[in-house]
N, C-alpha and C. Protein backbone atom coordinates (compact mmCIF):
# COMPACT_ATOMS: atom_id res chain seq x y z
N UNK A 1 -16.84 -25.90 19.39
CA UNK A 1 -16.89 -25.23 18.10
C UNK A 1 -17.19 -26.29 17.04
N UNK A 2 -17.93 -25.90 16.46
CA UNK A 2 -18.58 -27.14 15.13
C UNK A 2 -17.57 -26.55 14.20
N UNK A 3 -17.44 -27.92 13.20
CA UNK A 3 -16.80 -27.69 11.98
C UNK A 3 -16.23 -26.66 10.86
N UNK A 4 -18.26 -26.10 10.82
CA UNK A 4 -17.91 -24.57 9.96
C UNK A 4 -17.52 -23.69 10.86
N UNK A 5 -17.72 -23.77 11.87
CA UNK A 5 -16.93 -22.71 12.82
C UNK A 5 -15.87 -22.35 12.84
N UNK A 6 -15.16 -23.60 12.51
CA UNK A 6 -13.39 -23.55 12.55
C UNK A 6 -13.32 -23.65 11.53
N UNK A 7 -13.91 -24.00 10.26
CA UNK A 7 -13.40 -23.89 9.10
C UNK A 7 -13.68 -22.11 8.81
N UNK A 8 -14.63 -21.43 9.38
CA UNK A 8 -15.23 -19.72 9.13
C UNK A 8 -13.95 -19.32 9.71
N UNK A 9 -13.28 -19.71 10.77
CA UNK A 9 -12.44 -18.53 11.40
C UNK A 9 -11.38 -19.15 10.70
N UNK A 10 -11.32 -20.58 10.29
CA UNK A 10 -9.59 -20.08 9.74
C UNK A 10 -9.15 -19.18 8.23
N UNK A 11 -10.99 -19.63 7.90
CA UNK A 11 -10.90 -18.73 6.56
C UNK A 11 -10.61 -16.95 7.28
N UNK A 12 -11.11 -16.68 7.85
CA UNK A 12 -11.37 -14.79 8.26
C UNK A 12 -10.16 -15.09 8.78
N UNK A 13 -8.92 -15.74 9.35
CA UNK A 13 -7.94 -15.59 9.77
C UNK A 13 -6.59 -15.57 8.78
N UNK A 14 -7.04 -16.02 7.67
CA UNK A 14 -6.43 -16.35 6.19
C UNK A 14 -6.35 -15.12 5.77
N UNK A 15 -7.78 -14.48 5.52
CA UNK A 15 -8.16 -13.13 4.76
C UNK A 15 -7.31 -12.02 5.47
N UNK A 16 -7.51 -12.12 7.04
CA UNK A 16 -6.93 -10.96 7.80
C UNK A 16 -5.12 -11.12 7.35
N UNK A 17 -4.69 -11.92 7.54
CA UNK A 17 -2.92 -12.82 7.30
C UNK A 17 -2.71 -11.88 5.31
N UNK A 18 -3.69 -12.17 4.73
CA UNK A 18 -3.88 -11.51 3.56
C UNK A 18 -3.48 -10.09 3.25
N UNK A 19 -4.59 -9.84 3.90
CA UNK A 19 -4.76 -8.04 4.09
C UNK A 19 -3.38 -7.51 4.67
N UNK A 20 -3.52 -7.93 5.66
CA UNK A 20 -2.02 -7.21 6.51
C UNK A 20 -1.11 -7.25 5.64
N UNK A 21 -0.54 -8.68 4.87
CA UNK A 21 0.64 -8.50 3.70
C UNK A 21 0.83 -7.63 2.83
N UNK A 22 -0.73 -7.77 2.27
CA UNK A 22 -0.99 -6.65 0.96
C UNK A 22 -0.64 -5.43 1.38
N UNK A 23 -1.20 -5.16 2.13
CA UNK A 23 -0.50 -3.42 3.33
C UNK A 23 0.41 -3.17 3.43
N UNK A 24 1.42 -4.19 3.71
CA UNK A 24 2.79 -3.81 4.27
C UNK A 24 3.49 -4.11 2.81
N UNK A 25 3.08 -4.61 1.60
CA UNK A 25 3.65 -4.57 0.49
C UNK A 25 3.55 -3.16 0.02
N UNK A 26 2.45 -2.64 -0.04
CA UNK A 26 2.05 -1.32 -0.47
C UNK A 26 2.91 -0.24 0.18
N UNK A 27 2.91 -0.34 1.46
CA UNK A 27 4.14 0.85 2.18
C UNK A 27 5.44 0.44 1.84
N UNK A 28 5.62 -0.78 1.59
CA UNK A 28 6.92 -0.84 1.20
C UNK A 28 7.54 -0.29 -0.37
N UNK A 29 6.56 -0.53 -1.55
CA UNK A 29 6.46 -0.11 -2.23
C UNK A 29 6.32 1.50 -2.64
N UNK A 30 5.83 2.18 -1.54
CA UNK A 30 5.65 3.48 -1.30
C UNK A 30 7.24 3.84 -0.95
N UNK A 31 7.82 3.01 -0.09
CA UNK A 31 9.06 3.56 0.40
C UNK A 31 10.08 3.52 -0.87
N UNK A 32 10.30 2.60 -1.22
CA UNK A 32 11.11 1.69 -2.48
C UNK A 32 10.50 3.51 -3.52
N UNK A 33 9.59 3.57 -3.95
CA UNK A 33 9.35 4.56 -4.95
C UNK A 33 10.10 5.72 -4.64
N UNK A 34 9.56 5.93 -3.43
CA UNK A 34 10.15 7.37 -2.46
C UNK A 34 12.14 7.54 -3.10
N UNK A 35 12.70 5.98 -2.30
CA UNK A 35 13.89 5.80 -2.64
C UNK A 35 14.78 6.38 -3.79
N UNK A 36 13.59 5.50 -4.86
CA UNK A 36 14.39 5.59 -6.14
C UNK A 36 13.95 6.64 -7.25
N UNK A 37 13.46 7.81 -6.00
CA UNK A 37 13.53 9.14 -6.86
C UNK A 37 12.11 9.15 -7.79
N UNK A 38 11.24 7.95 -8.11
CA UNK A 38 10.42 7.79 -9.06
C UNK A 38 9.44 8.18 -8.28
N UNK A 39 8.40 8.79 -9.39
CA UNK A 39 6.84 8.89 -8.57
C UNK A 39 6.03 8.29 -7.84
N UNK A 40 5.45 8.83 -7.28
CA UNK A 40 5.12 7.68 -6.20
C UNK A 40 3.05 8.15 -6.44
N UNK A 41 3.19 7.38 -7.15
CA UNK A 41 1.38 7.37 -7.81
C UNK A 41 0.57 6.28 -7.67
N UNK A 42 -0.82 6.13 -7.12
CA UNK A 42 -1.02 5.37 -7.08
C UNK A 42 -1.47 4.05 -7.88
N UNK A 43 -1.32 4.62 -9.56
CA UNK A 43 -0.78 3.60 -10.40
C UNK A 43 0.59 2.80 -10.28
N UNK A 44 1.81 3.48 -9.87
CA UNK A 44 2.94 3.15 -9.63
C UNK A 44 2.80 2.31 -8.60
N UNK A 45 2.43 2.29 -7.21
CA UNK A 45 2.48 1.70 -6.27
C UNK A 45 1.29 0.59 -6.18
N UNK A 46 0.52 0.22 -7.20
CA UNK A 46 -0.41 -0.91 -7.43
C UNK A 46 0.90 -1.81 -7.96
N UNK A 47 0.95 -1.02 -9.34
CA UNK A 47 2.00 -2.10 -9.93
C UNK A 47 3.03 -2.75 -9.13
N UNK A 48 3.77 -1.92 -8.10
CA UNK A 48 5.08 -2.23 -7.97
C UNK A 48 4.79 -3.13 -6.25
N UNK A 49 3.74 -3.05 -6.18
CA UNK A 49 3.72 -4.20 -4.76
C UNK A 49 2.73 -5.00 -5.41
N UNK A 50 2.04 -5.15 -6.41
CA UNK A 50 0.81 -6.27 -6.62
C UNK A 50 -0.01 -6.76 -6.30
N UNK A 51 -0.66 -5.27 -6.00
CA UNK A 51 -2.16 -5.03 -5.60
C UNK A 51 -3.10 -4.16 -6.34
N UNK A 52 -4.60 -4.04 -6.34
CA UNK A 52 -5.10 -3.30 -7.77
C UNK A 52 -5.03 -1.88 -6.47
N UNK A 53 -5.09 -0.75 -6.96
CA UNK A 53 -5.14 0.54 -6.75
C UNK A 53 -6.57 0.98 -5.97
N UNK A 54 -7.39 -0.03 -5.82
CA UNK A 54 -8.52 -0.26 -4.61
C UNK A 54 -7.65 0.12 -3.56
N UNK A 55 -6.28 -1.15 -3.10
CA UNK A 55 -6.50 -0.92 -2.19
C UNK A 55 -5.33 0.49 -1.65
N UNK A 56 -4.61 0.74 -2.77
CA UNK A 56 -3.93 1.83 -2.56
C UNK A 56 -4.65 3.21 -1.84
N UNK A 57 -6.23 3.06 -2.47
CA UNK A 57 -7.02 4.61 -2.20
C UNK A 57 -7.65 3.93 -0.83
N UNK A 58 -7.66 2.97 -0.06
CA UNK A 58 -8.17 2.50 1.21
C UNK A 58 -7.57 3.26 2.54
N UNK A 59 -8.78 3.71 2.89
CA UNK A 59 -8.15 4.15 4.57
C UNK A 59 -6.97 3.07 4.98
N UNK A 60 -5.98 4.22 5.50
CA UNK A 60 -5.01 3.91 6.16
C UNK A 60 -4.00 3.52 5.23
N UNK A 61 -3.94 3.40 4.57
CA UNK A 61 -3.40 3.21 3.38
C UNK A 61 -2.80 4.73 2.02
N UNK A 62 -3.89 5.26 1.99
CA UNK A 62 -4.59 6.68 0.85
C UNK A 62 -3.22 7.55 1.71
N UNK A 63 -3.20 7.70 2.97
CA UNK A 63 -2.75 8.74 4.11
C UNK A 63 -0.96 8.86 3.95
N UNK A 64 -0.85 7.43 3.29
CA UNK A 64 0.67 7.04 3.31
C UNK A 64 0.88 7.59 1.48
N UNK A 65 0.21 7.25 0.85
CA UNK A 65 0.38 7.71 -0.79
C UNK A 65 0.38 9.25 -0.72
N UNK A 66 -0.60 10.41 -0.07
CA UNK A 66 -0.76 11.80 0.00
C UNK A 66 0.68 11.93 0.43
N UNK A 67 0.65 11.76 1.42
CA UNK A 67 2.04 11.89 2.41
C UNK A 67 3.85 11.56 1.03
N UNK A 68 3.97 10.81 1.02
CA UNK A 68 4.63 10.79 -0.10
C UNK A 68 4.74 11.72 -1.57
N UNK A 69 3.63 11.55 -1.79
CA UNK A 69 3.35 12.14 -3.05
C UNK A 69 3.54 13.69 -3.07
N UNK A 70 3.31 14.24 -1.70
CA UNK A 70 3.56 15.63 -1.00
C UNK A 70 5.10 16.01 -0.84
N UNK A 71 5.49 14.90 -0.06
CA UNK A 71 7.60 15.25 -0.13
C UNK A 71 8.19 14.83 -1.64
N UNK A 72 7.42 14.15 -2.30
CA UNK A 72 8.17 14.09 -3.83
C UNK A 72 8.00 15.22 -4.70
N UNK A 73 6.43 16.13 -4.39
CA UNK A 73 6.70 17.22 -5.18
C UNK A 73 7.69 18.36 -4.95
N UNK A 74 7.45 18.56 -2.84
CA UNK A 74 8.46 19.12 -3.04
C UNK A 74 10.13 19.46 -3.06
N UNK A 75 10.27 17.90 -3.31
CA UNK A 75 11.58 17.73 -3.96
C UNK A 75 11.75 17.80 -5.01
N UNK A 76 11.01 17.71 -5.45
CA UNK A 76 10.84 18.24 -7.45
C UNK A 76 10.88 19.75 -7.30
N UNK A 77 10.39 20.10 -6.38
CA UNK A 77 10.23 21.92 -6.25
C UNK A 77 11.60 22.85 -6.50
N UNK A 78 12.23 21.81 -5.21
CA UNK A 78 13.70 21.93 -4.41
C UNK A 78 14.67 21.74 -6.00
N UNK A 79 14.36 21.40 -6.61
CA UNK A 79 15.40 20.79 -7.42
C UNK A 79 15.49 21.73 -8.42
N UNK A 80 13.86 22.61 -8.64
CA UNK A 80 13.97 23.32 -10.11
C UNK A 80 14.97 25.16 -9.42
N UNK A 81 15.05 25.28 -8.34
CA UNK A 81 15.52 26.34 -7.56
C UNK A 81 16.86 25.85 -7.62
């Protein structure tokens, strides 16, 4: 393996180490919102894990915000009954 070779993969191995964090900040942040009763939007969940809202609307990602955002309304539903 030449130089840029190993310098290319440790960079794409950096980026991937990246990504995965940012992800698992974002669901956590999704959960944490869920928790504390607050909305769970994907303005809210940029801010509150510290990532821009790109990657909130990203496959695999988007599936976990709907999903939430779906049991918070209808616990808002539940609540006005």
């Amino acid at each position: 393996m030449t130089t840029t070779t190993a310098r290319t993969s440790a960079l794409r191995a950096a980026r991937a180490k990246d990504s995965q964090d940012k992800r698992r900040r974002v669901l956590a942040a999704v959960q944490a919102l869920e928790n504390a009763g607050a909305p769970v939007t994907a303005a809210a969940v940029a801010t509150a894990a510290g990532v821009s809202t790109w990657l909130v609307y990203a496959d695999g990602i988007r599936e976990h915000l709907r999903s939430e955002e779906h049991t918070s309304e209808l616990q808002s539903l539940r609540q006005l009954v």
